[in-house]
C-alpha atoms as a PDB file:
ATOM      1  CA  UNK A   1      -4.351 -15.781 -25.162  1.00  0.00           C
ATOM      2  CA  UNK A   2      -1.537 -14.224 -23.314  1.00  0.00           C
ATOM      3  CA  UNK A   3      -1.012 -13.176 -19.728  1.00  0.00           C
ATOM      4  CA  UNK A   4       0.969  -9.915 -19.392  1.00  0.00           C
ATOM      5  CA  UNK A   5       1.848  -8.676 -16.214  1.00  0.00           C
ATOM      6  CA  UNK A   6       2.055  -4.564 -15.112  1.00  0.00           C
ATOM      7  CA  UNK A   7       3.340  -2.533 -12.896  1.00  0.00           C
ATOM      8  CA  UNK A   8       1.508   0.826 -12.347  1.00  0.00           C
ATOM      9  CA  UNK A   9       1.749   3.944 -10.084  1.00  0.00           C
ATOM     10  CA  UNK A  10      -1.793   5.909  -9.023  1.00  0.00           C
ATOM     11  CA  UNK A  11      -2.215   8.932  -6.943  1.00  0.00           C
ATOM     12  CA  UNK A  12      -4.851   7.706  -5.107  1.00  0.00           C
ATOM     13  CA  UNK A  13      -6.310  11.107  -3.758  1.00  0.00           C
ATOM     14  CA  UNK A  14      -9.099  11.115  -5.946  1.00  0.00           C
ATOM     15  CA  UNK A  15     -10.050   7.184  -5.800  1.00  0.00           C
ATOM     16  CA  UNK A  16     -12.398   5.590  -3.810  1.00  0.00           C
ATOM     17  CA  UNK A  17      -9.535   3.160  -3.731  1.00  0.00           C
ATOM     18  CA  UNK A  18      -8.305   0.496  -6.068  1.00  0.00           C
ATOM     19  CA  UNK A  19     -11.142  -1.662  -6.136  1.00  0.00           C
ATOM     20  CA  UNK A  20     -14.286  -1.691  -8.429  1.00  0.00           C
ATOM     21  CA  UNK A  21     -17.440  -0.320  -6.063  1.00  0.00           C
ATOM     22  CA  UNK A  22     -20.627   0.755  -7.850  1.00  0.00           C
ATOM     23  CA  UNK A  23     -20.885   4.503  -8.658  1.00  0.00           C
ATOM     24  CA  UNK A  24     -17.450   4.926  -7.683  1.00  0.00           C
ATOM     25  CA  UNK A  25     -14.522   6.363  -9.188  1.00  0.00           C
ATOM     26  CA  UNK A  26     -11.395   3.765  -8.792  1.00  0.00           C
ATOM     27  CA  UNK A  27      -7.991   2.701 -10.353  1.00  0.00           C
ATOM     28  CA  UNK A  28      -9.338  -1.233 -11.063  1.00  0.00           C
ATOM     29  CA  UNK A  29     -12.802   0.441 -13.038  1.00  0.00           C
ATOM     30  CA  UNK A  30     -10.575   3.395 -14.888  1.00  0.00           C
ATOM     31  CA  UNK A  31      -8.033   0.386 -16.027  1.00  0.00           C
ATOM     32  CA  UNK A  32     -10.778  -1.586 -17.207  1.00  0.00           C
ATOM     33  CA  UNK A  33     -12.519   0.492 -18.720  1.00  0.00           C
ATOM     34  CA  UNK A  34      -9.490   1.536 -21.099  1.00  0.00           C
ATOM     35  CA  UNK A  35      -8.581  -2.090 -21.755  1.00  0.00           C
ATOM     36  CA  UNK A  36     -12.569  -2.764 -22.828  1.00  0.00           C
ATOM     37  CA  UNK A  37     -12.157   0.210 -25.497  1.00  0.00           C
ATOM     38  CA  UNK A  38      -8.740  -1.589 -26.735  1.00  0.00           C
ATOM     39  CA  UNK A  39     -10.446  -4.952 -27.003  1.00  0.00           C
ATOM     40  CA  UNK A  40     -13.593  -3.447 -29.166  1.00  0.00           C
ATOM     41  CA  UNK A  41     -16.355  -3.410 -26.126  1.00  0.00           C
ATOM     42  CA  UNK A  42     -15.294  -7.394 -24.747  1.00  0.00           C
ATOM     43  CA  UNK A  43     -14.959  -6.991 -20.942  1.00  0.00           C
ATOM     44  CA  UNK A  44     -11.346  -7.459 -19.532  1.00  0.00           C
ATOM     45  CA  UNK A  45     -10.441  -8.148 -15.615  1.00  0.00           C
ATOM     46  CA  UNK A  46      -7.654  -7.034 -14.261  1.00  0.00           C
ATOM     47  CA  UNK A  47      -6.151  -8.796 -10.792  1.00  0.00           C
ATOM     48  CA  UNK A  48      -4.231  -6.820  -8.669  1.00  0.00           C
ATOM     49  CA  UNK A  49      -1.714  -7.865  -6.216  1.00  0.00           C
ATOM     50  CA  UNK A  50      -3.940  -6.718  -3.233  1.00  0.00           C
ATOM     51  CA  UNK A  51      -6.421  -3.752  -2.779  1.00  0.00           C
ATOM     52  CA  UNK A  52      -5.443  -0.508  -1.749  1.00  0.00           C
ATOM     53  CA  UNK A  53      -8.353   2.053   0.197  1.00  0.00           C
ATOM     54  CA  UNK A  54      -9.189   5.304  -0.595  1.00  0.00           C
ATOM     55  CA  UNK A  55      -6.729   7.994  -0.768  1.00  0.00           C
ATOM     56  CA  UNK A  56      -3.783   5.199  -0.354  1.00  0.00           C
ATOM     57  CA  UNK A  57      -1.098   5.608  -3.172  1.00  0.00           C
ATOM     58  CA  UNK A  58       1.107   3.328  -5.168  1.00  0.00           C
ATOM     59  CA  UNK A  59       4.573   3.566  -6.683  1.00  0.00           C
ATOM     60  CA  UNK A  60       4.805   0.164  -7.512  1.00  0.00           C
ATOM     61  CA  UNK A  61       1.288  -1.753  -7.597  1.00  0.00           C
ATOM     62  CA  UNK A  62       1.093  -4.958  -9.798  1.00  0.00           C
ATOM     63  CA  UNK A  63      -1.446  -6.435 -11.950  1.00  0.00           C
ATOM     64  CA  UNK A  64      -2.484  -9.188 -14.562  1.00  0.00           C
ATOM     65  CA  UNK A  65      -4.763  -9.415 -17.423  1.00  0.00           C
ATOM     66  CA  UNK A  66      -5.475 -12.113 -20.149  1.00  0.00           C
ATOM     67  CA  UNK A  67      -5.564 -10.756 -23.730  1.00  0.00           C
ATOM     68  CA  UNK A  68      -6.130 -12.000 -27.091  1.00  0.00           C
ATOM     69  CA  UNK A  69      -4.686  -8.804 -28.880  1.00  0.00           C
ATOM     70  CA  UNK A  70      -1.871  -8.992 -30.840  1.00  0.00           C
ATOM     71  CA  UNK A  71      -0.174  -5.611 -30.028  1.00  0.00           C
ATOM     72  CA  UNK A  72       3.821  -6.035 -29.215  1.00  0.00           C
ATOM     73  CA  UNK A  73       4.365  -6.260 -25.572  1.00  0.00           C
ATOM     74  CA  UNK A  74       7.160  -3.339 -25.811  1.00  0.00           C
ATOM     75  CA  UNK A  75       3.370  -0.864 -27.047  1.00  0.00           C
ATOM     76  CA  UNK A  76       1.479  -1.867 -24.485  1.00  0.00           C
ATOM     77  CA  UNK A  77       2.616   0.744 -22.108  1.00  0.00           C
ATOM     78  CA  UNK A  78       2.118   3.927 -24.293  1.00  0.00           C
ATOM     79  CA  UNK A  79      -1.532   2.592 -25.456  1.00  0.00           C
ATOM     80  CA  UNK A  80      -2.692   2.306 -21.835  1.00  0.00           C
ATOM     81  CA  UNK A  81      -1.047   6.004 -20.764  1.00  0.00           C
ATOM     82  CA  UNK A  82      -2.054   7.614 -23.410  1.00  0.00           C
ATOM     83  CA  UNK A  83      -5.800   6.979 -22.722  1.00  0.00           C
ATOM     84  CA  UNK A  84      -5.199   6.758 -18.987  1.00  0.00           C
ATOM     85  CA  UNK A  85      -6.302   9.643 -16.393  1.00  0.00           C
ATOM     86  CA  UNK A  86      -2.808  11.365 -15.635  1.00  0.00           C
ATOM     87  CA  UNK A  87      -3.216  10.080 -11.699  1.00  0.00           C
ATOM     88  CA  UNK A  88      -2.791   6.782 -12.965  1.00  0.00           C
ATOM     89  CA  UNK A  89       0.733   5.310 -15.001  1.00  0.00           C
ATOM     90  CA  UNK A  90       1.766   2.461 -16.027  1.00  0.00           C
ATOM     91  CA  UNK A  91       5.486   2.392 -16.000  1.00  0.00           C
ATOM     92  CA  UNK A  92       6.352  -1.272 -17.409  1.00  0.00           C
ATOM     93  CA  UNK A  93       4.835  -4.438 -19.242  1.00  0.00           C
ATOM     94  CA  UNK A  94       6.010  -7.746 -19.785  1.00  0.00           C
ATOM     95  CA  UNK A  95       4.690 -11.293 -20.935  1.00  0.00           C
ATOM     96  CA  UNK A  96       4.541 -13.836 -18.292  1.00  0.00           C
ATOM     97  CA  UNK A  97       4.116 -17.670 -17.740  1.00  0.00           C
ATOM     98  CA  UNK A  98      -0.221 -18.401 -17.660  1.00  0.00           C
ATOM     99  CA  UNK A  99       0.579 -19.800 -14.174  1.00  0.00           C
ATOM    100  CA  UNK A 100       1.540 -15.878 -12.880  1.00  0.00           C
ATOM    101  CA  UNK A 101      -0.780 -14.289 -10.696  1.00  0.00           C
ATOM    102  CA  UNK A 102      -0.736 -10.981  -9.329  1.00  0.00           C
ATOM    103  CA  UNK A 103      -2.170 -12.025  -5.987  1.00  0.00           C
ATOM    104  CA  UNK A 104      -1.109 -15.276  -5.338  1.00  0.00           C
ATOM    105  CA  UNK A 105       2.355 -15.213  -6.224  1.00  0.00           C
ATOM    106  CA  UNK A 106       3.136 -12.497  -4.738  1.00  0.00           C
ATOM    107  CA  UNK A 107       6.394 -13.334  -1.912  1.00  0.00           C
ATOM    108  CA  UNK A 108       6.354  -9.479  -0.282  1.00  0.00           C
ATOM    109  CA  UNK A 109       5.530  -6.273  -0.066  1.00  0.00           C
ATOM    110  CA  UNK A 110       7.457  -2.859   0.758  1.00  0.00           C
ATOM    111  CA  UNK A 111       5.367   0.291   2.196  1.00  0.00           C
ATOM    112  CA  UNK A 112       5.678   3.628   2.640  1.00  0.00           C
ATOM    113  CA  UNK A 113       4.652   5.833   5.370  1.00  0.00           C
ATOM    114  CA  UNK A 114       5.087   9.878   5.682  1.00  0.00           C
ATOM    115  CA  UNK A 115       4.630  12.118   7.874  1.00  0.00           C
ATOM    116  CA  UNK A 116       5.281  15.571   7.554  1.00  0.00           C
ATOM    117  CA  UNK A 117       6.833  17.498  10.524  1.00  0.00           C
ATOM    118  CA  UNK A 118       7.591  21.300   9.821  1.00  0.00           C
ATOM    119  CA  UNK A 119       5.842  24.133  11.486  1.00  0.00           C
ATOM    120  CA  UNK A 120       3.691  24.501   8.106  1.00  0.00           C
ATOM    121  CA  UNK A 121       3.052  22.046   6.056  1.00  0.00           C
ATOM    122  CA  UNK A 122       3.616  22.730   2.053  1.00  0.00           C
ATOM    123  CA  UNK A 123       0.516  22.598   0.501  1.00  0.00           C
ATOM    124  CA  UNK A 124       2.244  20.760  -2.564  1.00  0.00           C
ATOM    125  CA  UNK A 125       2.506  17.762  -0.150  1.00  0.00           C
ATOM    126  CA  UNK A 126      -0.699  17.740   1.892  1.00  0.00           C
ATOM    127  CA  UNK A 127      -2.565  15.162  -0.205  1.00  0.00           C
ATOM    128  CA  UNK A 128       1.168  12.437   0.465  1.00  0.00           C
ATOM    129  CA  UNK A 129       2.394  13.061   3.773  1.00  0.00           C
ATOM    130  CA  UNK A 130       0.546  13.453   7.009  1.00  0.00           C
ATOM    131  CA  UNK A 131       0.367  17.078   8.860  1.00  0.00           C
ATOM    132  CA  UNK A 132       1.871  16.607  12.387  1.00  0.00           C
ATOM    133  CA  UNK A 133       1.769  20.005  12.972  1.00  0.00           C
ATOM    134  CA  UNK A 134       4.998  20.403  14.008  1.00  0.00           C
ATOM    135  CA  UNK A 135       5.454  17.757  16.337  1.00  0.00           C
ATOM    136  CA  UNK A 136       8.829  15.721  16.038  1.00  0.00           C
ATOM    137  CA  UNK A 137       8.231  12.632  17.705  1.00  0.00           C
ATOM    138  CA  UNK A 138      11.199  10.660  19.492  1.00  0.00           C
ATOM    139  CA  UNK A 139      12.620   8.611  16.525  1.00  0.00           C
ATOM    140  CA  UNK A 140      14.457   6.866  18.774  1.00  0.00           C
ATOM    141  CA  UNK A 141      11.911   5.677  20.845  1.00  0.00           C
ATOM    142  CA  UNK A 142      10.096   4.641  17.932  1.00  0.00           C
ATOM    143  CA  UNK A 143      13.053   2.720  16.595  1.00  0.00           C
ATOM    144  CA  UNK A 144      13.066   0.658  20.205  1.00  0.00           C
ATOM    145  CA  UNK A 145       9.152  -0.101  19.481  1.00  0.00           C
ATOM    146  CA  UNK A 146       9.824  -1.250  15.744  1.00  0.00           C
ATOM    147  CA  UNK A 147      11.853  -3.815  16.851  1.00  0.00           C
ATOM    148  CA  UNK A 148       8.879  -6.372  18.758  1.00  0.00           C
ATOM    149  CA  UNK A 149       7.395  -5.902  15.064  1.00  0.00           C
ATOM    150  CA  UNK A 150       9.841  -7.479  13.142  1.00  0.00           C
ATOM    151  CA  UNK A 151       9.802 -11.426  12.904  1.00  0.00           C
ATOM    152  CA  UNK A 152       6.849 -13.613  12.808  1.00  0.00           C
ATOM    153  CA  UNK A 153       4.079 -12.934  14.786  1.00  0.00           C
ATOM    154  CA  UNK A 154       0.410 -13.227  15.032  1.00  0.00           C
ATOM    155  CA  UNK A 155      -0.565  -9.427  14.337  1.00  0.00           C
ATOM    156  CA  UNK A 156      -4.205  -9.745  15.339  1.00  0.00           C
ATOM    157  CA  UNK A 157      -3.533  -6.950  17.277  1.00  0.00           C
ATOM    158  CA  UNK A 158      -3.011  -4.525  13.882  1.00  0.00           C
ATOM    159  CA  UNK A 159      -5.657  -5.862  12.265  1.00  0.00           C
ATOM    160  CA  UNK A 160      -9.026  -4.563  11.026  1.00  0.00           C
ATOM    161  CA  UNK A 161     -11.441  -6.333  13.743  1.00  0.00           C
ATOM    162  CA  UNK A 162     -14.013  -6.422  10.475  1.00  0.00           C
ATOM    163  CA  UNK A 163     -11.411  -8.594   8.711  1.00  0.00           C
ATOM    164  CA  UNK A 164     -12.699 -11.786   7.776  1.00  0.00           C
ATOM    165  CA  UNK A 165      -8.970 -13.402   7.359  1.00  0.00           C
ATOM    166  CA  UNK A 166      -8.876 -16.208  10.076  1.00  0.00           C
ATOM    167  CA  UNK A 167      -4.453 -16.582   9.772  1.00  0.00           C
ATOM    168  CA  UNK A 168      -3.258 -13.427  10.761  1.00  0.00           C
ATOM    169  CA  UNK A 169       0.171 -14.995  11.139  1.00  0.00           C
ATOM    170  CA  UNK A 170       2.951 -12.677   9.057  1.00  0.00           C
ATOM    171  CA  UNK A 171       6.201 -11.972   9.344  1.00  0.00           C
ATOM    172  CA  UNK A 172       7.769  -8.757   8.678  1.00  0.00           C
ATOM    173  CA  UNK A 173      11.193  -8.678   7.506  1.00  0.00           C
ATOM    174  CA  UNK A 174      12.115  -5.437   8.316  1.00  0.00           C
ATOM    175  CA  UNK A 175      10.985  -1.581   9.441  1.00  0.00           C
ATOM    176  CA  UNK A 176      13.059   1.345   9.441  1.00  0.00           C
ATOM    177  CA  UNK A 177      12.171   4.901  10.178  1.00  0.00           C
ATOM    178  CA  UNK A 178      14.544   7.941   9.211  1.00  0.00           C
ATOM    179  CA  UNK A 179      14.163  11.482   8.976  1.00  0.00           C
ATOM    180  CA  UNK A 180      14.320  13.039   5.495  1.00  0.00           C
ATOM    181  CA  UNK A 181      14.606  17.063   6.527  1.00  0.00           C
ATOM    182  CA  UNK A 182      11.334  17.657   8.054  1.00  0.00           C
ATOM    183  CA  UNK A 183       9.875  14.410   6.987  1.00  0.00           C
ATOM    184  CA  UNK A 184      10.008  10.965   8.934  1.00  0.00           C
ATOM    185  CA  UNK A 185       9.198   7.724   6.697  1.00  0.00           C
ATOM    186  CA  UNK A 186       8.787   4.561   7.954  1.00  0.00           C
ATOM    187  CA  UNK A 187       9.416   2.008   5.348  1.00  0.00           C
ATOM    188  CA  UNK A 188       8.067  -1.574   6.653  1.00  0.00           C
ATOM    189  CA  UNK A 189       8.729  -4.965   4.032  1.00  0.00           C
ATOM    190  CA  UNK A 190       7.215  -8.601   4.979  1.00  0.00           C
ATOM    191  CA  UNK A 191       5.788 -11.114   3.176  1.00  0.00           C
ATOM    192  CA  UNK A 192       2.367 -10.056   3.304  1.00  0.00           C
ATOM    193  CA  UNK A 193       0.206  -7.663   5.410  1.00  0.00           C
ATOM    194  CA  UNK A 194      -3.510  -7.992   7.050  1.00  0.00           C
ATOM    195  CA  UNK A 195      -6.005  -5.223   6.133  1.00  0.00           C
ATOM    196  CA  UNK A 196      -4.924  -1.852   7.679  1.00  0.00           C
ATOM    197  CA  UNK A 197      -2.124  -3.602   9.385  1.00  0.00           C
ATOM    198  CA  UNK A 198       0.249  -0.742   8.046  1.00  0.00           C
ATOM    199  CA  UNK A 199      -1.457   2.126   9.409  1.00  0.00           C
ATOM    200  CA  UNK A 200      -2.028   0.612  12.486  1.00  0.00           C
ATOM    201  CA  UNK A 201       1.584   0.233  12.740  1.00  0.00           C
ATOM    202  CA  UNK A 202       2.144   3.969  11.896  1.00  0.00           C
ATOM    203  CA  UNK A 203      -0.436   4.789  14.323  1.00  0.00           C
ATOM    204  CA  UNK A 204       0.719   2.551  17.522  1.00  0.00           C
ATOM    205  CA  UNK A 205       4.611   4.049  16.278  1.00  0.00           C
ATOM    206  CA  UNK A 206       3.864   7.310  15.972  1.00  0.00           C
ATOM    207  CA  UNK A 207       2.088   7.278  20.149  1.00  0.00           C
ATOM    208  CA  UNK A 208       5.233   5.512  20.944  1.00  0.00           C
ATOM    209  CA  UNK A 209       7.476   8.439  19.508  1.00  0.00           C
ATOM    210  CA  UNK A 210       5.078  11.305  21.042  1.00  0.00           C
ATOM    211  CA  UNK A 211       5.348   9.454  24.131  1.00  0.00           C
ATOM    212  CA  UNK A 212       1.944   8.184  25.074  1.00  0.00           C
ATOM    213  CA  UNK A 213       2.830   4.716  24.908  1.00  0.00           C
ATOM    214  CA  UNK A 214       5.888   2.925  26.529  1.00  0.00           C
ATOM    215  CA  UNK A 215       8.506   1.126  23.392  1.00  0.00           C
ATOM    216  CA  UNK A 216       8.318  -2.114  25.298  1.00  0.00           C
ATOM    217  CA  UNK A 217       4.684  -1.993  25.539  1.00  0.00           C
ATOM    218  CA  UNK A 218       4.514  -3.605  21.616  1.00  0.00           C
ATOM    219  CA  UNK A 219       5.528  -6.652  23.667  1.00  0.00           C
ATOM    220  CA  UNK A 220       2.426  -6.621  25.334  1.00  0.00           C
ATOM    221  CA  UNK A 221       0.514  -5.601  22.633  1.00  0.00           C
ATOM    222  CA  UNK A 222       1.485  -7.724  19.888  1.00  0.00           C
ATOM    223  CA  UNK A 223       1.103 -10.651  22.439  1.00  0.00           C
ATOM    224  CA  UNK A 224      -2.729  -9.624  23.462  1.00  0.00           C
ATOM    225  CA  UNK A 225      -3.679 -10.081  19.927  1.00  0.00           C
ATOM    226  CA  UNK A 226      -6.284  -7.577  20.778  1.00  0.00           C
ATOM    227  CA  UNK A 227      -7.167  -4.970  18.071  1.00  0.00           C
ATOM    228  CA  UNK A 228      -8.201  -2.847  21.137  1.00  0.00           C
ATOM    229  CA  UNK A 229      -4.892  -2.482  22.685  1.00  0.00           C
ATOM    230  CA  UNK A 230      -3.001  -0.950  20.053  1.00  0.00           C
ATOM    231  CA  UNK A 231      -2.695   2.534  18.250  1.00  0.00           C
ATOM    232  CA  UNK A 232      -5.517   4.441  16.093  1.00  0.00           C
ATOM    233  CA  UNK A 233      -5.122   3.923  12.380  1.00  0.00           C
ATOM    234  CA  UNK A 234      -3.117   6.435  10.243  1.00  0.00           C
ATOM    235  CA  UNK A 235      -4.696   8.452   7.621  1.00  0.00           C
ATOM    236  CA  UNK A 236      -4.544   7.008   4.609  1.00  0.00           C
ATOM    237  CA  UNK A 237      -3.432   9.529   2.252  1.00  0.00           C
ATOM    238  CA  UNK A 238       0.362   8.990   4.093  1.00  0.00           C
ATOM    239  CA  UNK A 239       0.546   5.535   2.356  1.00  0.00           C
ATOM    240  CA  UNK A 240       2.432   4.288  -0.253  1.00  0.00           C
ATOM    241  CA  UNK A 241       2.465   0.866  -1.738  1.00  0.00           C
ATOM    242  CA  UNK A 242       6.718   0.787  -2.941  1.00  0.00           C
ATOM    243  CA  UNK A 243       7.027  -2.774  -4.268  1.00  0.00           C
ATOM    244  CA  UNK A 244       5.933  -6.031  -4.775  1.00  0.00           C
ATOM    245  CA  UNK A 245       8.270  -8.583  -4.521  1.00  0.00           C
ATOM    246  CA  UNK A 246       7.948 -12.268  -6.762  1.00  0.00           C
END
């Protein structure tokens, strides 16, 4: 038995997310369900480095899988594309150590966050960046906010309040925004995020640079650890998962 590892890009527009949910189209089932016709019918699971939600993409997802198959690692990539929906790739895979997880060796994750700011939004980009319709926030203002985020924190405050994750301690590395044309992405890395946390950052940011909210009010807010007292959630469809670090 061998453990190879993956790294795979999706368009998740048309998934109900990455994880398997009854009568549900997602990336985990349609992976699956390829790697079950490769091993003759036997059921493989695949383990992702973290879930993503519906309409979320990913440039640079991981997973893992156990398999028995003796097909050269250097194959594995074309087999899996070429019976893969096109909104799904896999773009490398390599053998690694039976002690690798996706999941739980993770160190950190990268994110991406778009929004798109010209008068009229290209239609070609609708379903990746989110329509501000025309508004330029205050980048500047935003960059002053971004900078109670970074460090170690308890981020209760961006947090689901559904979550059932009782350490919401992380600590974000870095977060940059910058303007590419009529674009602004906010690119955020730490060593792990709570569920939503991302979005909620993009949301509380993006009041912040339209002016509804104060920069040194993050202070406050981060320091409430109250869900409540922050920014509404992004859309999803503005989200990228960039990297996963090891």
């Amino acid at each position: 038995m061998r453990r190879l590892k993956a790294t795979i890009s999706y368009d998740g527009t048309h998934f109900s997310g990455y994880q398997v949910q009854p009568g549900e189209r997602t990336v985990q089932l349609e992976i699956e369900n390829v790697l079950s016709k490769m091993h003759k019918g036997d059921s493989v699971r695949i383990t992702a480095s973290g879930r993503t939600d519906s309409k979320v993409h990913a440039s640079g997802q991981v997973i893992h899988f156990d398999t028995n198959l003796s097909i050269p690692v250097d194959r594995y990539q074309k087999a899996l594309n070429v019976q893969l929906p096109s909104d799904i790739r896999i773009l490398n895979v390599e053998e690694v150590p039976s002690d690798f997880h996706a999941r739980f060796s993770v160190k950190g994750k990268r994110y991406r966050y778009i929004w798109s700011c010209e008068q009229v939004q290209s239609p070609f980009r609708r379903h990746y960046t989110v329509d501000t319709k025309g508004v330029k926030p205050n980048i500047e203002k935003m960059k002053d906010a971004a900078q109670y985020i970074i460090g170690t924190h308890d981020f209760t405050c961006f947090c689901a309040a559904n979550t059932s994750v009782v350490d919401k301690v992380r600590t974000v590395h870095s977060l940059d925004l910058k303007w590419h044309e009529d674009e602004l992405h906010m690119t955020i890395e730490g060593n792990g995020f709570l569920y939503n946390m991302v979005r909620i950052i993009a949301g509380t940011l993006w009041e912040v640079g339209i002016e509804k909210r104060d920069p040194n009010q993050l202070k406050e807010i981060i320091a409430s650890m109250d869900r409540g007292n922050a920014g509404k959630t992004a859309p999803p469809h503005g989200l990228f998962l960039e990297k996963v670090f090891y």
